[in-house]
PDB file of N, CA and C in Angstrom:
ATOM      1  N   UNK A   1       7.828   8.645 -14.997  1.00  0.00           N
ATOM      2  CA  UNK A   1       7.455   8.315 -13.647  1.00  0.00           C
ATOM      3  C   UNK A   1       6.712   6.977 -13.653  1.00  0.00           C
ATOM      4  N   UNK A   2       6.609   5.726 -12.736  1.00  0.00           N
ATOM      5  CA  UNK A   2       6.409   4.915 -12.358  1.00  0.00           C
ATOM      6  C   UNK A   2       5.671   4.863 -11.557  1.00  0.00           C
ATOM      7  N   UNK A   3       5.614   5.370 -10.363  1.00  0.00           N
ATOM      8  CA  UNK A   3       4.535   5.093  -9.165  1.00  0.00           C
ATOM      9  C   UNK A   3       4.777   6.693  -8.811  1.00  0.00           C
ATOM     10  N   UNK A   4       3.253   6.727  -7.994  1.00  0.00           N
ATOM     11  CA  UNK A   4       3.188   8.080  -7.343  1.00  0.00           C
ATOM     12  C   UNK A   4       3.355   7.589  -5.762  1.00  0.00           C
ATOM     13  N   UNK A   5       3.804   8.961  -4.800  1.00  0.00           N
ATOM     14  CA  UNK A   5       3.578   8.755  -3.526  1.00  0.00           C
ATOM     15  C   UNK A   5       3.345  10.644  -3.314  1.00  0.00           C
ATOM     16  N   UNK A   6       2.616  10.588  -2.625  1.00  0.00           N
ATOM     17  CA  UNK A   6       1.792  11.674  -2.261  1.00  0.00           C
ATOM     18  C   UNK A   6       2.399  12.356  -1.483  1.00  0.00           C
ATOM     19  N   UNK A   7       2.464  11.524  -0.360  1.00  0.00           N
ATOM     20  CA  UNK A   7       3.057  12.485   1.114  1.00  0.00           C
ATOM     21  C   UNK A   7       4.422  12.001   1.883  1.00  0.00           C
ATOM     22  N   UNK A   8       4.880  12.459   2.333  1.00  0.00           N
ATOM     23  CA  UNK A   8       6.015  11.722   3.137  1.00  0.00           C
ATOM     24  C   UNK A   8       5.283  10.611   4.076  1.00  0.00           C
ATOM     25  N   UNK A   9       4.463  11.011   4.511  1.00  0.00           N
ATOM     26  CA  UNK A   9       3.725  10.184   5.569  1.00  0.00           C
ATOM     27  C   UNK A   9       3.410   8.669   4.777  1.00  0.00           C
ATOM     28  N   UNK A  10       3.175   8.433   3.329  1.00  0.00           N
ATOM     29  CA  UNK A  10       2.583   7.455   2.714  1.00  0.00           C
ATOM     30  C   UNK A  10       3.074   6.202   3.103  1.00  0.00           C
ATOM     31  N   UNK A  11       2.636   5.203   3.511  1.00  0.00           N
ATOM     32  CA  UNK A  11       3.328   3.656   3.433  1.00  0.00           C
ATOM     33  C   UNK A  11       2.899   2.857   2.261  1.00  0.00           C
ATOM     34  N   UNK A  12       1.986   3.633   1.207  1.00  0.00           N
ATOM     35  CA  UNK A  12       1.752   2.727   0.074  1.00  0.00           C
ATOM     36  C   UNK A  12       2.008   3.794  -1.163  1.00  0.00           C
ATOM     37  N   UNK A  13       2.696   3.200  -2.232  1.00  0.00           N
ATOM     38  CA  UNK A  13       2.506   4.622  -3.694  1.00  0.00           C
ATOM     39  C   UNK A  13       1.637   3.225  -4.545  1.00  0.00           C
ATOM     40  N   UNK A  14       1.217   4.396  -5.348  1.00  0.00           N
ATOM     41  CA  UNK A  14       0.690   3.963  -6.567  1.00  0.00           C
ATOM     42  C   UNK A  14       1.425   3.498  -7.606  1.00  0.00           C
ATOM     43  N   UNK A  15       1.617   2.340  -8.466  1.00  0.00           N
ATOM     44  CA  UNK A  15       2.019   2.092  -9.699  1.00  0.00           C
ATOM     45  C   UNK A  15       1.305   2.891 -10.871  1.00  0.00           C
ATOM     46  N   UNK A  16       2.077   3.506 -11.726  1.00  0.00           N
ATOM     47  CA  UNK A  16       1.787   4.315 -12.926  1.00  0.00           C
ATOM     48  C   UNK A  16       1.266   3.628 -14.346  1.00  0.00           C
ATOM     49  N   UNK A  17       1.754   2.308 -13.966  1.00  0.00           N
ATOM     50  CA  UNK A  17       2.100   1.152 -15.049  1.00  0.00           C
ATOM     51  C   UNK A  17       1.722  -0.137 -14.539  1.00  0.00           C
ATOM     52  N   UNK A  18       1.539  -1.107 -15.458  1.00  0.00           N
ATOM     53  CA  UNK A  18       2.035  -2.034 -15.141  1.00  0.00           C
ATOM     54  C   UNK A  18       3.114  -2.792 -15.098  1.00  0.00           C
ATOM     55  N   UNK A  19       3.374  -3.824 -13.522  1.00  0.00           N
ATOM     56  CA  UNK A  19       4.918  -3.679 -13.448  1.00  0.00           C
ATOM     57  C   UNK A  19       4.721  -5.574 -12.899  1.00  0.00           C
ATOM     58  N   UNK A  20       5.881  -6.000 -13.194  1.00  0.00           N
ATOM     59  CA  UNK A  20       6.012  -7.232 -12.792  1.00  0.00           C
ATOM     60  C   UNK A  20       7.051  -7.551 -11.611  1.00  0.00           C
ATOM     61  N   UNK A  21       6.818  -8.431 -11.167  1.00  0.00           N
ATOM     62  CA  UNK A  21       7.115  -9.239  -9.743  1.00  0.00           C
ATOM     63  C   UNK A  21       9.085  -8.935  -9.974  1.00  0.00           C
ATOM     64  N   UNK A  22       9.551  -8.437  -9.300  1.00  0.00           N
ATOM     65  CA  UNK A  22      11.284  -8.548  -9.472  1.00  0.00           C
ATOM     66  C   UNK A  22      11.477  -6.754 -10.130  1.00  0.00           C
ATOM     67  N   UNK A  23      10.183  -5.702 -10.584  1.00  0.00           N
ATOM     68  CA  UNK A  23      10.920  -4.940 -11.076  1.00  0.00           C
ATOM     69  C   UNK A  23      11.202  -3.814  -9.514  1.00  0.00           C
ATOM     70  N   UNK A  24      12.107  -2.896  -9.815  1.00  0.00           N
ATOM     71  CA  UNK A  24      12.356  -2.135  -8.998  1.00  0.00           C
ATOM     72  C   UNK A  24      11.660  -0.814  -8.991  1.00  0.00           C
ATOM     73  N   UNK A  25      10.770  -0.003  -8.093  1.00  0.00           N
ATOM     74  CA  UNK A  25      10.453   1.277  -8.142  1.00  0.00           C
ATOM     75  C   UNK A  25      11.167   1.909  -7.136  1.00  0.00           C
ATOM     76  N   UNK A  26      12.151   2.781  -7.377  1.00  0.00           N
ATOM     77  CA  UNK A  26      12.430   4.022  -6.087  1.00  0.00           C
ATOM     78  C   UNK A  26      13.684   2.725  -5.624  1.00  0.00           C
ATOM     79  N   UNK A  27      13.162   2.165  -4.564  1.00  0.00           N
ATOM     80  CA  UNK A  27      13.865   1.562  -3.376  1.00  0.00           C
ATOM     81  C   UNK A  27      13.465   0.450  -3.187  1.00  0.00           C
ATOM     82  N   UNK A  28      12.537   0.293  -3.772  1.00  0.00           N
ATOM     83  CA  UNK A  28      11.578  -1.182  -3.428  1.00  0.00           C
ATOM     84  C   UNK A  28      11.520  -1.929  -4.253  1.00  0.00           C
ATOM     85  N   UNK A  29      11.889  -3.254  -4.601  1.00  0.00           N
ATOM     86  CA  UNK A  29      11.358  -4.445  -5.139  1.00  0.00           C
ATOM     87  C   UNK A  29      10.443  -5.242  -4.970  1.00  0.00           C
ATOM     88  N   UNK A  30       9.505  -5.173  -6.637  1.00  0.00           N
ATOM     89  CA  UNK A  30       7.982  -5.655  -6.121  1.00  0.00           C
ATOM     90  C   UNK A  30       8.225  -7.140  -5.906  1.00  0.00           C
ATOM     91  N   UNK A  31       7.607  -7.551  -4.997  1.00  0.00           N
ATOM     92  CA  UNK A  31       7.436  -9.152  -4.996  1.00  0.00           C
ATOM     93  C   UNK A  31       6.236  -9.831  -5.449  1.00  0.00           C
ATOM     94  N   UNK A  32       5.361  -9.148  -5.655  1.00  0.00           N
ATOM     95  CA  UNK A  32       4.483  -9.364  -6.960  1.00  0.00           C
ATOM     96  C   UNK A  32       4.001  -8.789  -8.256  1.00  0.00           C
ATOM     97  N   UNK A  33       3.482  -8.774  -9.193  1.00  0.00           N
ATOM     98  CA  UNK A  33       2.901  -7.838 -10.351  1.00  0.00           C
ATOM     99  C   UNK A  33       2.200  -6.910  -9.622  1.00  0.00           C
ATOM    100  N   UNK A  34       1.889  -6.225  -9.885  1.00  0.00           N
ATOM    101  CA  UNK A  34       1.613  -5.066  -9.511  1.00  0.00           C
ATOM    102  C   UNK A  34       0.774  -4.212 -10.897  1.00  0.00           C
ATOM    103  N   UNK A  35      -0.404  -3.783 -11.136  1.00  0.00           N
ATOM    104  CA  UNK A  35      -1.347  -3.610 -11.828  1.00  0.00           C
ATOM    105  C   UNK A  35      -1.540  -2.084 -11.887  1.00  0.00           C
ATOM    106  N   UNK A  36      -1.521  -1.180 -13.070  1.00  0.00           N
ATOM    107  CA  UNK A  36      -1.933   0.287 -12.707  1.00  0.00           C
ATOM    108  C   UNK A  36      -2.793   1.053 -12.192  1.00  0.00           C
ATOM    109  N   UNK A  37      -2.432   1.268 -11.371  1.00  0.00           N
ATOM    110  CA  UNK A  37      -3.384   2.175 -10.744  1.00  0.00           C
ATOM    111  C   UNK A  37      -3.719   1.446  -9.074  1.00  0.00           C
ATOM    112  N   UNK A  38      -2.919   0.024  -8.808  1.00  0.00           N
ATOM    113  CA  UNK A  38      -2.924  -0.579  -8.010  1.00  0.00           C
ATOM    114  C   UNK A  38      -2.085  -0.193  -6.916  1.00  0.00           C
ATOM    115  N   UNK A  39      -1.912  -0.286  -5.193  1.00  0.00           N
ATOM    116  CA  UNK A  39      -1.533   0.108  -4.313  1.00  0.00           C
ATOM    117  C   UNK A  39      -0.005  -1.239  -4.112  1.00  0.00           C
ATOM    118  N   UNK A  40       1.527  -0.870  -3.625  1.00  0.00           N
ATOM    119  CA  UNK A  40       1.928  -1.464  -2.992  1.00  0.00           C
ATOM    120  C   UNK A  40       2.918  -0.819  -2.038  1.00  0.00           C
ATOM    121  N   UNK A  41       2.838  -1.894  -1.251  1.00  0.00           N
ATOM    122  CA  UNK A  41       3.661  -1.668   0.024  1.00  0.00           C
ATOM    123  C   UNK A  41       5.176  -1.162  -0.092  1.00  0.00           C
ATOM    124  N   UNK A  42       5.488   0.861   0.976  1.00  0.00           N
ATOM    125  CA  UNK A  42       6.740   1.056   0.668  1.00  0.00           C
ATOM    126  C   UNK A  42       7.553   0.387   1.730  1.00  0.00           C
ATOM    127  N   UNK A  43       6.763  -0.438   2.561  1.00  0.00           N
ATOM    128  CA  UNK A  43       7.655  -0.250   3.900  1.00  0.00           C
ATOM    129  C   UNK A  43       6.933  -1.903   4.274  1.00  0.00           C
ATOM    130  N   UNK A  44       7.336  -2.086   5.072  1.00  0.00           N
ATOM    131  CA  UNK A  44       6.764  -3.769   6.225  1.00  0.00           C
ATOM    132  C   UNK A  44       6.041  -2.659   6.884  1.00  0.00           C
ATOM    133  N   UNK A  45       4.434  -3.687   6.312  1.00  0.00           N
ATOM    134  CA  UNK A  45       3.548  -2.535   7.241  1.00  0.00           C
ATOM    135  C   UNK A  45       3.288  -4.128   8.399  1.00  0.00           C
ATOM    136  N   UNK A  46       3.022  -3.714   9.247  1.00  0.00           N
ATOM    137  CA  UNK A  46       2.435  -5.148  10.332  1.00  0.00           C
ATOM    138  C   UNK A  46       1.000  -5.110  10.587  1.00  0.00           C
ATOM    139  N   UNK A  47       0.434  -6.326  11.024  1.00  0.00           N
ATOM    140  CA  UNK A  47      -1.099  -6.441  10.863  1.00  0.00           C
ATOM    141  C   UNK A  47      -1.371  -5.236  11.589  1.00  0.00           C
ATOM    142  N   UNK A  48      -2.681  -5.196  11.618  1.00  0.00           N
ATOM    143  CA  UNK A  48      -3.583  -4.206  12.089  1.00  0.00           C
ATOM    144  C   UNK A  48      -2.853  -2.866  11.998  1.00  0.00           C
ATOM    145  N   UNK A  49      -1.762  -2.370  11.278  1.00  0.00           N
ATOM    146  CA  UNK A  49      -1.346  -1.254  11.102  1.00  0.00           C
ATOM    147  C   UNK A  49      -1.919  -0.269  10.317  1.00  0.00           C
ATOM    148  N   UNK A  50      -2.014   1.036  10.318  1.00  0.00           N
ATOM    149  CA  UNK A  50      -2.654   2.061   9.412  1.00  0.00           C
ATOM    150  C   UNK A  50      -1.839   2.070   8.246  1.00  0.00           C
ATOM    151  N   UNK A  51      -2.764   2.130   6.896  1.00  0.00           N
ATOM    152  CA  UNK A  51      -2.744   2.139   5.683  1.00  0.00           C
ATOM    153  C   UNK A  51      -2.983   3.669   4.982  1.00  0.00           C
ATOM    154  N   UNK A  52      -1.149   4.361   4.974  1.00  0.00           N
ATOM    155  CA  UNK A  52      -1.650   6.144   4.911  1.00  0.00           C
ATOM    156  C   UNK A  52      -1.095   5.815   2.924  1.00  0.00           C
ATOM    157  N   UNK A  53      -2.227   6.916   2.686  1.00  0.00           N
ATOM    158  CA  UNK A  53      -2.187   7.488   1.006  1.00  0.00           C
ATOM    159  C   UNK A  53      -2.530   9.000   1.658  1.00  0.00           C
ATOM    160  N   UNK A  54      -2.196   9.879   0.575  1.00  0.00           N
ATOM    161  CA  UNK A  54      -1.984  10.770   0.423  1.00  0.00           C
ATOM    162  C   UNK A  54      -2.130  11.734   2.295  1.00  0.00           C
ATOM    163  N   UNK A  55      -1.344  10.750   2.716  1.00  0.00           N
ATOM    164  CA  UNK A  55      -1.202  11.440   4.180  1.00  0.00           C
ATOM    165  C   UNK A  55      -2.382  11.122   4.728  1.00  0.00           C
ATOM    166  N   UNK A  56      -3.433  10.390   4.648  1.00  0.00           N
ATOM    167  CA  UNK A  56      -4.037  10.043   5.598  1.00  0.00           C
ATOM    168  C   UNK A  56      -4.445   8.707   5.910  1.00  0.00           C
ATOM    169  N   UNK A  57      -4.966   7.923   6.396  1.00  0.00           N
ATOM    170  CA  UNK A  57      -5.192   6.702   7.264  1.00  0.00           C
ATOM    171  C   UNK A  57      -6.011   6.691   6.139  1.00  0.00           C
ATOM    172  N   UNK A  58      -6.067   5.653   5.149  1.00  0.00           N
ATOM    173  CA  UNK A  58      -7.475   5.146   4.391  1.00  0.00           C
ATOM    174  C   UNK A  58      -7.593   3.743   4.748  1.00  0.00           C
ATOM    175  N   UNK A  59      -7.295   2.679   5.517  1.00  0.00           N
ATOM    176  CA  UNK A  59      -7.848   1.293   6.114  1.00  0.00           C
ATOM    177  C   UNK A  59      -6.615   1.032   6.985  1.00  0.00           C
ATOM    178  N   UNK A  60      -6.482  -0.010   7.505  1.00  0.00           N
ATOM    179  CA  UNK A  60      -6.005  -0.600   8.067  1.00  0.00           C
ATOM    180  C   UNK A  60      -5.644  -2.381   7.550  1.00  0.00           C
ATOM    181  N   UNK A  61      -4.295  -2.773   7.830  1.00  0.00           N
ATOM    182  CA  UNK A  61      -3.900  -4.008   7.565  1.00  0.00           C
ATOM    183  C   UNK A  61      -4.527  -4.922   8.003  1.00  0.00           C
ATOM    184  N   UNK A  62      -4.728  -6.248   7.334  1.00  0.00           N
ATOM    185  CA  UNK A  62      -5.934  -7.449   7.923  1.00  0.00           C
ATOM    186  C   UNK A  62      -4.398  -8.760   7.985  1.00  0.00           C
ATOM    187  N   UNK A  63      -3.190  -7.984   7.419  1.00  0.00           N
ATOM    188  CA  UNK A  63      -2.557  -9.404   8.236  1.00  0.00           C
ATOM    189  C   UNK A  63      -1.079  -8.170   7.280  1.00  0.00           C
ATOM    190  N   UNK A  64       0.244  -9.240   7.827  1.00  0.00           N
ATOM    191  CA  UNK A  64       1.545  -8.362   7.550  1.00  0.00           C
ATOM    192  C   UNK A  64       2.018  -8.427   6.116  1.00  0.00           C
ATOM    193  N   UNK A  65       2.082  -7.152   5.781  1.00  0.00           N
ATOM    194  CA  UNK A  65       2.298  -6.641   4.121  1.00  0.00           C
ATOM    195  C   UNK A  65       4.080  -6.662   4.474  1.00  0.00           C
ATOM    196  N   UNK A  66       4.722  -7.355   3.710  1.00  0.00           N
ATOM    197  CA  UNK A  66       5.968  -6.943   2.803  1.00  0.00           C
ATOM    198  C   UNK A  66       6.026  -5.943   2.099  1.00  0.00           C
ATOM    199  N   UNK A  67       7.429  -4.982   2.827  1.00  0.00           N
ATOM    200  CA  UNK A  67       7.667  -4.111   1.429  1.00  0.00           C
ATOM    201  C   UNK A  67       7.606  -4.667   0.252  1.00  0.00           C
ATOM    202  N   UNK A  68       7.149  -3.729  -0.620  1.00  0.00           N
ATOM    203  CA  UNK A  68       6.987  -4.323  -2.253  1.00  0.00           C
ATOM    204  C   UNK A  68       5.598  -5.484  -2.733  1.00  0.00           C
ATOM    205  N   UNK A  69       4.989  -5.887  -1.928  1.00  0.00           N
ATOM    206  CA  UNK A  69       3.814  -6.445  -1.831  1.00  0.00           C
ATOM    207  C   UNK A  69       2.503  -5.362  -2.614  1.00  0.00           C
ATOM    208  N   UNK A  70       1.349  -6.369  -3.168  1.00  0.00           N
ATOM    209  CA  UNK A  70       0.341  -5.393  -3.438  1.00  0.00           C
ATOM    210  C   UNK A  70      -0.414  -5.264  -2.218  1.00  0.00           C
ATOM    211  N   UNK A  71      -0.950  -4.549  -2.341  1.00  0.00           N
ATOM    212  CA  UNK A  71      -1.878  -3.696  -1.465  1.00  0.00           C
ATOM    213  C   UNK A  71      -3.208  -3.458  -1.680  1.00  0.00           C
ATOM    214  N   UNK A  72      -3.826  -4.094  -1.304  1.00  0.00           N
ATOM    215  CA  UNK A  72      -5.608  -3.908  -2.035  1.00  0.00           C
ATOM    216  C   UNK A  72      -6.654  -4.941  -1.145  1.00  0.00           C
ATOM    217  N   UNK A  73      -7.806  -5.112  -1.689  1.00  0.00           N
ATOM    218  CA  UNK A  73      -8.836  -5.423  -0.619  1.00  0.00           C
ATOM    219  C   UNK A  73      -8.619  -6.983  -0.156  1.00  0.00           C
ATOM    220  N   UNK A  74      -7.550  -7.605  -0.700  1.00  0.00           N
ATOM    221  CA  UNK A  74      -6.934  -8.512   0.184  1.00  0.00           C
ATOM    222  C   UNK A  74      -6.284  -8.808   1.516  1.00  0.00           C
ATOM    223  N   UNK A  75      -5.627  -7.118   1.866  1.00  0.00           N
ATOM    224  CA  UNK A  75      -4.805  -7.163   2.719  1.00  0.00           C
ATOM    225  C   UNK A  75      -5.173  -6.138   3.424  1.00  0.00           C
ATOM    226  N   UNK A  76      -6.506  -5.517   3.157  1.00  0.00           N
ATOM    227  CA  UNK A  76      -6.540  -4.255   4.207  1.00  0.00           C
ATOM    228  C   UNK A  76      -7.897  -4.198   4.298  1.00  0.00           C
ATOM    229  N   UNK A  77      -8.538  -3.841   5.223  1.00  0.00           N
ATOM    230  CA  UNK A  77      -9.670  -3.774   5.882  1.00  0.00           C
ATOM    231  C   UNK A  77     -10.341  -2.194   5.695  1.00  0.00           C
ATOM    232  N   UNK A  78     -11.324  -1.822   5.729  1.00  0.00           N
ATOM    233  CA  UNK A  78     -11.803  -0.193   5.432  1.00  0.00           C
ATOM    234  C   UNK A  78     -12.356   0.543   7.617  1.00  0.00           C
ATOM    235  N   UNK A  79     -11.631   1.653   7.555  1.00  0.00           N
ATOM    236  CA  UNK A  79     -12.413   1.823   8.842  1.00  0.00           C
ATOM    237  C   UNK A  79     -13.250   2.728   8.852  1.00  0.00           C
ATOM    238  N   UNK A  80     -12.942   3.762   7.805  1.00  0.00           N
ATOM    239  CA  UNK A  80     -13.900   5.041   8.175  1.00  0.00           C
ATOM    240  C   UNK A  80     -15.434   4.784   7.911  1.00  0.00           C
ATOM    241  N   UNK A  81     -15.988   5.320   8.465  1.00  0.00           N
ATOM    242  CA  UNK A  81     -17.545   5.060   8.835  1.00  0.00           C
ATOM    243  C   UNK A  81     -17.932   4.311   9.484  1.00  0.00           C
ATOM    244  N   UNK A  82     -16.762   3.385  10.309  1.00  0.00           N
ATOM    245  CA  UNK A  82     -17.285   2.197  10.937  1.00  0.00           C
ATOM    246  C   UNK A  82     -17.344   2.522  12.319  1.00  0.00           C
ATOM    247  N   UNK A  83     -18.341   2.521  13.499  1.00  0.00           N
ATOM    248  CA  UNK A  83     -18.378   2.402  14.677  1.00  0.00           C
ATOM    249  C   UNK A  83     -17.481   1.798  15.881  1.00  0.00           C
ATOM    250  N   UNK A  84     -17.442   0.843  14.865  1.00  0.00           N
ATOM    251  CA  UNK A  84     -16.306  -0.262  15.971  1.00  0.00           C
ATOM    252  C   UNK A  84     -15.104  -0.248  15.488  1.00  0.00           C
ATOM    253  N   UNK A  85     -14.837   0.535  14.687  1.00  0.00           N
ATOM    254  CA  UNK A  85     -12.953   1.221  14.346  1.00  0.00           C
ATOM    255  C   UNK A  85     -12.478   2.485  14.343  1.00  0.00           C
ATOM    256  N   UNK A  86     -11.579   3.237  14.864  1.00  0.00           N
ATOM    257  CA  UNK A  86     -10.856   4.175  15.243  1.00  0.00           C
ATOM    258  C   UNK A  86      -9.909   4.284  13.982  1.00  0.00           C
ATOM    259  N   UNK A  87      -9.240   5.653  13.748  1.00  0.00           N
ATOM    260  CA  UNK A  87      -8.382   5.463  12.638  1.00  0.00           C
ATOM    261  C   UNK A  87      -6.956   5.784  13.430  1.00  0.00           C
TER     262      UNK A  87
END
């Protein structure tokens, strides 16, 4: 196994490995390296869109992820606990 995905609901799996820019997981081709234990994109998520792992909302997008893109505190914003964000 290569990457995990949790739920049907997920728009991000986990890499198992480390994987480089061009390899294929599942359906998706990464367009960057991709680091273990690191998040990437299964789908074109669009800005401000919800960021689901294991079926639930854990941040939100801070600008538009490419399928196959990494996924991490570059590209996504945190909401829970925050006042002025909704999930």
């Amino acid at each position: 196994m290569q990457f995990i995905k949790v739920n049907e609901k997920d728009n991000v799996a986990t890499a198992l490995k480390n994987c480089q820019a061009g390899e294929v997981l599942g359906d998706v081709v990464l367009l960057e390296a991709i680091d273990n234990g690191h998040k990437f994109a299964l789908q074109d998520i669009p800005n401000g869109a919800p960021i689901i792992k294991y079926g639930e909302v854990i941040g939100k997008s801070s600008s538009i992820i490419k399928k196959g893109s990494h996924v991490h505190i570059h590209n996504i914003e945190g909401v829970r606990g925050r006042g002025d964000q909704q999930c």
